[in-house]
N, C-alpha and C. Protein backbone atom coordinates (compact mmCIF):
# COMPACT_ATOMS: atom_id res chain seq x y z
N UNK A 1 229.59 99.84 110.33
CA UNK A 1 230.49 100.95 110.08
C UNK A 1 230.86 101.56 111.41
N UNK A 2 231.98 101.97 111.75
CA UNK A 2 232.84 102.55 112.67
C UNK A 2 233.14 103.81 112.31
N UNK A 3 233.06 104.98 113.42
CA UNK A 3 234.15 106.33 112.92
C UNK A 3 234.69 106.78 114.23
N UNK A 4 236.12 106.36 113.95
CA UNK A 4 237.12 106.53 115.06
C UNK A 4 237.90 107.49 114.30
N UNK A 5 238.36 108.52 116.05
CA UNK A 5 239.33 109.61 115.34
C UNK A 5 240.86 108.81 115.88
N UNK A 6 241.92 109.82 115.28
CA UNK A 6 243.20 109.21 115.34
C UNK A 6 243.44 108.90 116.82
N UNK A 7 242.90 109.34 117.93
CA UNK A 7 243.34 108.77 119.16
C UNK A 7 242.44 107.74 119.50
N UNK A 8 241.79 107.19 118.10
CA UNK A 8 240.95 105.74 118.98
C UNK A 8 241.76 104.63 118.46
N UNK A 9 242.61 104.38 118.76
CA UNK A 9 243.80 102.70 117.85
C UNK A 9 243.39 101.91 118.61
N UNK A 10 242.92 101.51 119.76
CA UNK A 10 242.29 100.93 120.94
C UNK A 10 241.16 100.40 120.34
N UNK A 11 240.10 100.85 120.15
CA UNK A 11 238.76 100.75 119.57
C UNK A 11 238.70 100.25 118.09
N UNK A 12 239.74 101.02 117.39
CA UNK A 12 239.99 100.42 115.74
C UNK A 12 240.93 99.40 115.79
N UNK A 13 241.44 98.73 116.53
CA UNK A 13 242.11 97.49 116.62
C UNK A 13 240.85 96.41 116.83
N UNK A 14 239.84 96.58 118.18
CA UNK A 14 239.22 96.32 118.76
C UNK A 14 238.01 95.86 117.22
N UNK A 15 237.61 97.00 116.60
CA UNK A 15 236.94 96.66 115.83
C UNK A 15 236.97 95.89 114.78
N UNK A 16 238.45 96.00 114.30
CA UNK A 16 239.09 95.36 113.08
C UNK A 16 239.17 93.70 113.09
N UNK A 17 239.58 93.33 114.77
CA UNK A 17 239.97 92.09 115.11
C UNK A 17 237.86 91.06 115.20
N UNK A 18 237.10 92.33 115.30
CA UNK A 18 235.92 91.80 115.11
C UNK A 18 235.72 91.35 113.77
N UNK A 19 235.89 92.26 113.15
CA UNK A 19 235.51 92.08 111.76
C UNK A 19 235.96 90.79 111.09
N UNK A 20 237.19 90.65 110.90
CA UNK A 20 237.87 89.51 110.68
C UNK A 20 237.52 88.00 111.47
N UNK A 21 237.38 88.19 112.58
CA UNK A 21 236.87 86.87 113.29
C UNK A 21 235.66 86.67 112.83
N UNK A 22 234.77 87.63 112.28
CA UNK A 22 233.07 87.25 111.43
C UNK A 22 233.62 87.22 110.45
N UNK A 23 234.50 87.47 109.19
CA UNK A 23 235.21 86.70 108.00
C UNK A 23 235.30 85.40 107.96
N UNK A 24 236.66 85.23 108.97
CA UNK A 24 236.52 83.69 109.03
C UNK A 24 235.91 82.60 109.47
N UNK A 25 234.45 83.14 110.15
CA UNK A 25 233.32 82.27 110.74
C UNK A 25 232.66 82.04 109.28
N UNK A 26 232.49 83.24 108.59
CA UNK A 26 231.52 82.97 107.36
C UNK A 26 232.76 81.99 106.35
N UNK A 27 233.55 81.80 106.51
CA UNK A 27 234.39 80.70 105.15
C UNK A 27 234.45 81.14 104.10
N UNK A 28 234.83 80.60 103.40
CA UNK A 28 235.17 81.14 101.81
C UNK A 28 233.68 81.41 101.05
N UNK A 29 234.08 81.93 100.35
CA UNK A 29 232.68 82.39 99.60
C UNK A 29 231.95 81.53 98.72
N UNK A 30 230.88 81.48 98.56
CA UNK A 30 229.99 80.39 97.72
C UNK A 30 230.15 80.83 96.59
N UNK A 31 230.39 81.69 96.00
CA UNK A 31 230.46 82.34 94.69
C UNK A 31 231.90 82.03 93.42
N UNK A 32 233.21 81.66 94.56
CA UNK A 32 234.26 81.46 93.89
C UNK A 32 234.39 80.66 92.95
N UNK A 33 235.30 80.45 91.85
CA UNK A 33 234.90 79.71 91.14
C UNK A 33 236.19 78.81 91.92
N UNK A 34 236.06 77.43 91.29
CA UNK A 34 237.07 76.18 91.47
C UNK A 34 238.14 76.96 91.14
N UNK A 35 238.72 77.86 90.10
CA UNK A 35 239.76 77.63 89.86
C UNK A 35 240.65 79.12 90.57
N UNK A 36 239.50 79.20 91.73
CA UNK A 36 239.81 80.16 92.23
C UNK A 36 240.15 81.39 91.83
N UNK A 37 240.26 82.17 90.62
CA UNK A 37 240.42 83.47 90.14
C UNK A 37 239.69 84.46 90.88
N UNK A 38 238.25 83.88 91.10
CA UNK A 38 237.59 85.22 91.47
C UNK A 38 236.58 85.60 90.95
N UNK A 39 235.94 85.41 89.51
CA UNK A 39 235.34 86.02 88.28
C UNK A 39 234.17 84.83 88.70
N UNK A 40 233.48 85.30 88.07
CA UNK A 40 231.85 84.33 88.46
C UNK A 40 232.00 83.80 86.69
N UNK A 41 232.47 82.27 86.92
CA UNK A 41 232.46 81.63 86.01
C UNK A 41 232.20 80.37 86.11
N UNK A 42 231.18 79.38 85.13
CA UNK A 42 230.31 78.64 85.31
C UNK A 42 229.21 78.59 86.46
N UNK A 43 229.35 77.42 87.45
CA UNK A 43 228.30 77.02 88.50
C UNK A 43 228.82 77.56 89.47
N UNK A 44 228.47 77.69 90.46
CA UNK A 44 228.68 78.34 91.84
C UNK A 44 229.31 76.11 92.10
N UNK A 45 229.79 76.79 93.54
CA UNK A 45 230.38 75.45 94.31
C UNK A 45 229.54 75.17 94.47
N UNK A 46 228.21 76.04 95.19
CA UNK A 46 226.83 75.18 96.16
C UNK A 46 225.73 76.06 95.61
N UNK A 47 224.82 75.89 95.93
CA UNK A 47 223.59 76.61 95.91
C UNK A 47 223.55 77.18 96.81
N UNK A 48 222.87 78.72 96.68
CA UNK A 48 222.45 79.81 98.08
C UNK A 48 221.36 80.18 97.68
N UNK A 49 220.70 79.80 98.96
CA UNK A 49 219.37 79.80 98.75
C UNK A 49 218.92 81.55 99.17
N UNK A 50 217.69 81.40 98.65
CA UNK A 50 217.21 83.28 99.05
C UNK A 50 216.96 83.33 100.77
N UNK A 51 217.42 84.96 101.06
CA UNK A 51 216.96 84.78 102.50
C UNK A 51 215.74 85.75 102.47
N UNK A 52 214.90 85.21 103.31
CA UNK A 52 213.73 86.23 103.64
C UNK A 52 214.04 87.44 104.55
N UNK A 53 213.74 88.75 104.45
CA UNK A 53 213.80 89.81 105.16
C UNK A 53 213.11 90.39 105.78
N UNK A 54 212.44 90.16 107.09
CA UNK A 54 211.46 90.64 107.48
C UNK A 54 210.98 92.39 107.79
N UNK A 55 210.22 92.68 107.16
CA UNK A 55 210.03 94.32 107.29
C UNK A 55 209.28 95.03 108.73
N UNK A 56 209.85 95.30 109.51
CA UNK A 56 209.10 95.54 111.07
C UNK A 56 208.89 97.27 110.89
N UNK A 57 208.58 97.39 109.69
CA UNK A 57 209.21 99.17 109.83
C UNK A 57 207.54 99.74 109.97
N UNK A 58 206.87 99.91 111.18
CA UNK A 58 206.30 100.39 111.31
C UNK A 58 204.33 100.06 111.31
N UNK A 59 204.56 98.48 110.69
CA UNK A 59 203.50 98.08 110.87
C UNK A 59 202.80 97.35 111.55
């Protein structure tokens, strides 16, 4: 998350053009269906596997 005031277009360009370049590194989504609508219907394309989260908070 970003909070730019109206004289930052510099920085919110800057950020925006990030964001999008990590969009299209990650590819289309595993979730879509084939017929492309959108709606989680039948099988996924692939399997996603679980990710582990490691907890460093303090122990």
């Amino acid at each position: 998350m970003i909070n730019v005031s109206a004289a930052m277009g510099g920085q919110f360009a800057f950020a925006a053009a990030e964001l999008t370049a990590e969009i299209e590194r990650l590819g289309p989504s595993p979730f879509r269906s084939i017929s492309g609508n959108g709606h989680m219907q039948g099988t996924p394309s692939k399997t996603v596997k679980p990710v582990q989260i490691e907890d460093d908070a303090g122990d």
